[in-house]
C-alpha atoms as a PDB file:
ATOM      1  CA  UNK A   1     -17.837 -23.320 -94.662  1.00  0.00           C
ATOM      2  CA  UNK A   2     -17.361 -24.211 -90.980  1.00  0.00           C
ATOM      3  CA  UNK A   3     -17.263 -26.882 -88.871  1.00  0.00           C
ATOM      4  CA  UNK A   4     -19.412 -27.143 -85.998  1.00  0.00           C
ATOM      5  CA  UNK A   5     -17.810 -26.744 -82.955  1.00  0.00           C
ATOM      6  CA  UNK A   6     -20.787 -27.837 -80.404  1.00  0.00           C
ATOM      7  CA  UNK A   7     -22.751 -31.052 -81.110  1.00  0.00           C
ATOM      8  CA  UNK A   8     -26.441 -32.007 -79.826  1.00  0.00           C
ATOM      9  CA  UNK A   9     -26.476 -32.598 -76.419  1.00  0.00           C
ATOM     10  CA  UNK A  10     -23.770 -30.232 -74.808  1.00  0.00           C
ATOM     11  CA  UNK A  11     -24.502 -27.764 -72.441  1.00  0.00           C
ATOM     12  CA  UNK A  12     -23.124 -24.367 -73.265  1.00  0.00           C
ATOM     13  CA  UNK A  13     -23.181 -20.894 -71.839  1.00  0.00           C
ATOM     14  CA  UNK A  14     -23.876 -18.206 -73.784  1.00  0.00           C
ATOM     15  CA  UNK A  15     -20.684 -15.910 -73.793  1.00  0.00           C
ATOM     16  CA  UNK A  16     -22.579 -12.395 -73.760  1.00  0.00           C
ATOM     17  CA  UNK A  17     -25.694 -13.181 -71.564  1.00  0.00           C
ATOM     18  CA  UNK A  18     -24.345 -15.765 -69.153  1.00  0.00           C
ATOM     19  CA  UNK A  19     -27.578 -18.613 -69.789  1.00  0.00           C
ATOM     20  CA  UNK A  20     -26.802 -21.926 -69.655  1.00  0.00           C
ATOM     21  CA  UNK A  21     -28.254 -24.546 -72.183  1.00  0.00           C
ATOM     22  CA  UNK A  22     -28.104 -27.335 -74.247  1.00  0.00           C
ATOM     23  CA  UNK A  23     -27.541 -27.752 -78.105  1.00  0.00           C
ATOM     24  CA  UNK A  24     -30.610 -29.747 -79.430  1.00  0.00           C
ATOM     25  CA  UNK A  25     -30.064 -28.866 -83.156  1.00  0.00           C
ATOM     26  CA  UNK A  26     -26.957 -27.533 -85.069  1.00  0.00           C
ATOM     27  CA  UNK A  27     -27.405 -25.454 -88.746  1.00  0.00           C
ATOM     28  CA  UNK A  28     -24.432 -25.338 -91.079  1.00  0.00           C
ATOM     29  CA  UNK A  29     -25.109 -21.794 -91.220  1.00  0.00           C
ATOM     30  CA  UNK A  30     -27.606 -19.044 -90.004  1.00  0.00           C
ATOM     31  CA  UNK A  31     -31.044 -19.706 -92.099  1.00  0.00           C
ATOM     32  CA  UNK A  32     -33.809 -17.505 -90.027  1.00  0.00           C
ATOM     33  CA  UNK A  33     -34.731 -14.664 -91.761  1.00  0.00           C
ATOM     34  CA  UNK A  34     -33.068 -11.349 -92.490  1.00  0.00           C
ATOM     35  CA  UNK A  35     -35.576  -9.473 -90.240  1.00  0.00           C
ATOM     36  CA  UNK A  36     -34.830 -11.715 -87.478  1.00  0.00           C
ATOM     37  CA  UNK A  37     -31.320 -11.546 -87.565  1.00  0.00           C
ATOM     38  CA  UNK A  38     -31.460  -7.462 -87.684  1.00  0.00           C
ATOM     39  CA  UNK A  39     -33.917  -7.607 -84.690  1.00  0.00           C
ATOM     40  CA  UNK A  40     -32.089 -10.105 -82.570  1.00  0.00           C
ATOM     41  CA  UNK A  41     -28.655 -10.528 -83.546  1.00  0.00           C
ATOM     42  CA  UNK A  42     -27.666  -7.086 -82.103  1.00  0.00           C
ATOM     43  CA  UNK A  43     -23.504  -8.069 -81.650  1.00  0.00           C
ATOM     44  CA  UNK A  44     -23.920  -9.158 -85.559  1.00  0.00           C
ATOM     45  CA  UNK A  45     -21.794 -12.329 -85.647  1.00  0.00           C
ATOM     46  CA  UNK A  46     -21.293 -14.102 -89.039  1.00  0.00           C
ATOM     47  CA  UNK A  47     -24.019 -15.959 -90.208  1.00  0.00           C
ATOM     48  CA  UNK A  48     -21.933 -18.110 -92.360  1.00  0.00           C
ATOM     49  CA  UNK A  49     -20.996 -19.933 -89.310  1.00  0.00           C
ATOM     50  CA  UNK A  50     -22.770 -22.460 -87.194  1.00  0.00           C
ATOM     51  CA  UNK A  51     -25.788 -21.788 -85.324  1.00  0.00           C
ATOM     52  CA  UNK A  52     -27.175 -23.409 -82.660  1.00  0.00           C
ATOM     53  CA  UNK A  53     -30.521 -24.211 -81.607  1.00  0.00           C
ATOM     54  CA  UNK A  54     -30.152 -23.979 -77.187  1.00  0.00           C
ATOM     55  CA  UNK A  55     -33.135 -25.265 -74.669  1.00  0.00           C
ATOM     56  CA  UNK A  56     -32.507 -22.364 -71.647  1.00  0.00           C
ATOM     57  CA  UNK A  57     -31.810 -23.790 -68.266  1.00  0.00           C
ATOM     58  CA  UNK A  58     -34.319 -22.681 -65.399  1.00  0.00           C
ATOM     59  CA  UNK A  59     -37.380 -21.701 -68.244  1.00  0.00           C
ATOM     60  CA  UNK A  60     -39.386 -22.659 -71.131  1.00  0.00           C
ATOM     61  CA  UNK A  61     -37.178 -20.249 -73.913  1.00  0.00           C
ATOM     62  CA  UNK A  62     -35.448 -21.605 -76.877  1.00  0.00           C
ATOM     63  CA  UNK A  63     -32.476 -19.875 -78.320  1.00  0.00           C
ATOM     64  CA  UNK A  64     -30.870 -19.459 -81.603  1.00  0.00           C
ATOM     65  CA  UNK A  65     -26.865 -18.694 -81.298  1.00  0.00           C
ATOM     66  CA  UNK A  66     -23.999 -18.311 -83.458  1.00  0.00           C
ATOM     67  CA  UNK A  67     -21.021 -20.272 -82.897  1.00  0.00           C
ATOM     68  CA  UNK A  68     -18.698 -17.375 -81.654  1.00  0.00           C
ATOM     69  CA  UNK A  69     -21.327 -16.514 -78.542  1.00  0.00           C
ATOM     70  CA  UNK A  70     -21.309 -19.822 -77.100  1.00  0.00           C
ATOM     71  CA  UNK A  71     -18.684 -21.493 -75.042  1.00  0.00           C
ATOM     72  CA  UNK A  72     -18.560 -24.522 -72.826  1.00  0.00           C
ATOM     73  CA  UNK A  73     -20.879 -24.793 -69.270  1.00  0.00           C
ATOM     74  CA  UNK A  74     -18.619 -25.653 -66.355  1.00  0.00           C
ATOM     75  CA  UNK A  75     -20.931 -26.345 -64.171  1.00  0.00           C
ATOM     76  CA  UNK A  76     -22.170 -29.714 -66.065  1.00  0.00           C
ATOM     77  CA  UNK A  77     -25.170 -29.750 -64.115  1.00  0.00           C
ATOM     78  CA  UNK A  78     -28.584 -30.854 -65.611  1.00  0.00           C
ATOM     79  CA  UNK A  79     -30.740 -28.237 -67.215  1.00  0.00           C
ATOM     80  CA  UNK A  80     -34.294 -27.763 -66.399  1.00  0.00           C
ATOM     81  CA  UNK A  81     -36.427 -26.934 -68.889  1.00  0.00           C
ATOM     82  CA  UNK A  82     -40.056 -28.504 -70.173  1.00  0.00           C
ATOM     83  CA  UNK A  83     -39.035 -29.577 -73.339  1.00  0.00           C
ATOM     84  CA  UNK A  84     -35.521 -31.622 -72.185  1.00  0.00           C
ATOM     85  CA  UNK A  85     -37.740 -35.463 -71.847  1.00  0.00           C
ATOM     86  CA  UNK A  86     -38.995 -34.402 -75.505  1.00  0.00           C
ATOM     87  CA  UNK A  87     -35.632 -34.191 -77.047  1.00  0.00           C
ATOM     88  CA  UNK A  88     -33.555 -36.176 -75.189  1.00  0.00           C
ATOM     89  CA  UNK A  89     -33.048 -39.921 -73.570  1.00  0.00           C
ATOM     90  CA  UNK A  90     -30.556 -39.201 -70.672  1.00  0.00           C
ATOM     91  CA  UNK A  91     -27.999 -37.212 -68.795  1.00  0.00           C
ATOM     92  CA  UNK A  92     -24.910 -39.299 -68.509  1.00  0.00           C
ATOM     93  CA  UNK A  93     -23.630 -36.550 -66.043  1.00  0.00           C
ATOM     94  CA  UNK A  94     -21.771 -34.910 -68.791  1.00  0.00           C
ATOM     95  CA  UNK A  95     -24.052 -33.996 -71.727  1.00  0.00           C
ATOM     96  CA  UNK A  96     -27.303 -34.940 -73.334  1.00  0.00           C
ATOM     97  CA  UNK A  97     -28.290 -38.164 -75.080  1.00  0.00           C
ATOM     98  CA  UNK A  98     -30.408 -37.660 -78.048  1.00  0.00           C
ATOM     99  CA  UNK A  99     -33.712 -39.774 -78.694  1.00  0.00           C
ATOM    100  CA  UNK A 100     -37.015 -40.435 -76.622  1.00  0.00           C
ATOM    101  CA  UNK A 101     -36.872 -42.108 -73.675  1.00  0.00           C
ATOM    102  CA  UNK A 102     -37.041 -46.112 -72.952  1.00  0.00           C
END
């Protein structure tokens, strides 16, 4: 098994498609289904690696990435998307807090 290299909260780009995001939920390994992964997955990276669950900046889309097509956002800007106040507190400037708001 691996270890997680992204945590919740983190904005990421995704290193084929260029989106930015944020992790809001991390899986030890790849568990959607077979049919998904032959639809979707079209670069085929491992699923016995992390994958990440990613809230797209600038629309309503959620993503599901493996650990080897993500890499860090250097713009650490916020990311606007309708579900962000849902998932998380705050945006210390750098990532994501997790919980609901105060």
């Amino acid at each position: 098994m691996k270890y997680a290299k992204w945590n919740v909260g983190q904005l990421v780009q995704h290193r084929l498609f260029g989106y930015r995001g944020v992790i809001y939920d991390v899986d030890a390994e790849f568990l959607l289904t077979d049919e998904w992964y032959e639809r979707m997955a079209k670069s085929r990276p491992p699923k016995d690696e992390p994958w990440y669950r990613v809230l797209v900046d600038g629309s309503d889309v959620e993503t599901y990435v493996a650990q080897c097509n993500l890499e860090p956002d250097e713009l650490h800007e916020p990311i606007e998307h309708p579900d962000i106040a849902r998932v998380f507190r705050s945006f210390n400037g750098d990532r994501y807090v997790a919980g609901q708001p105060n």
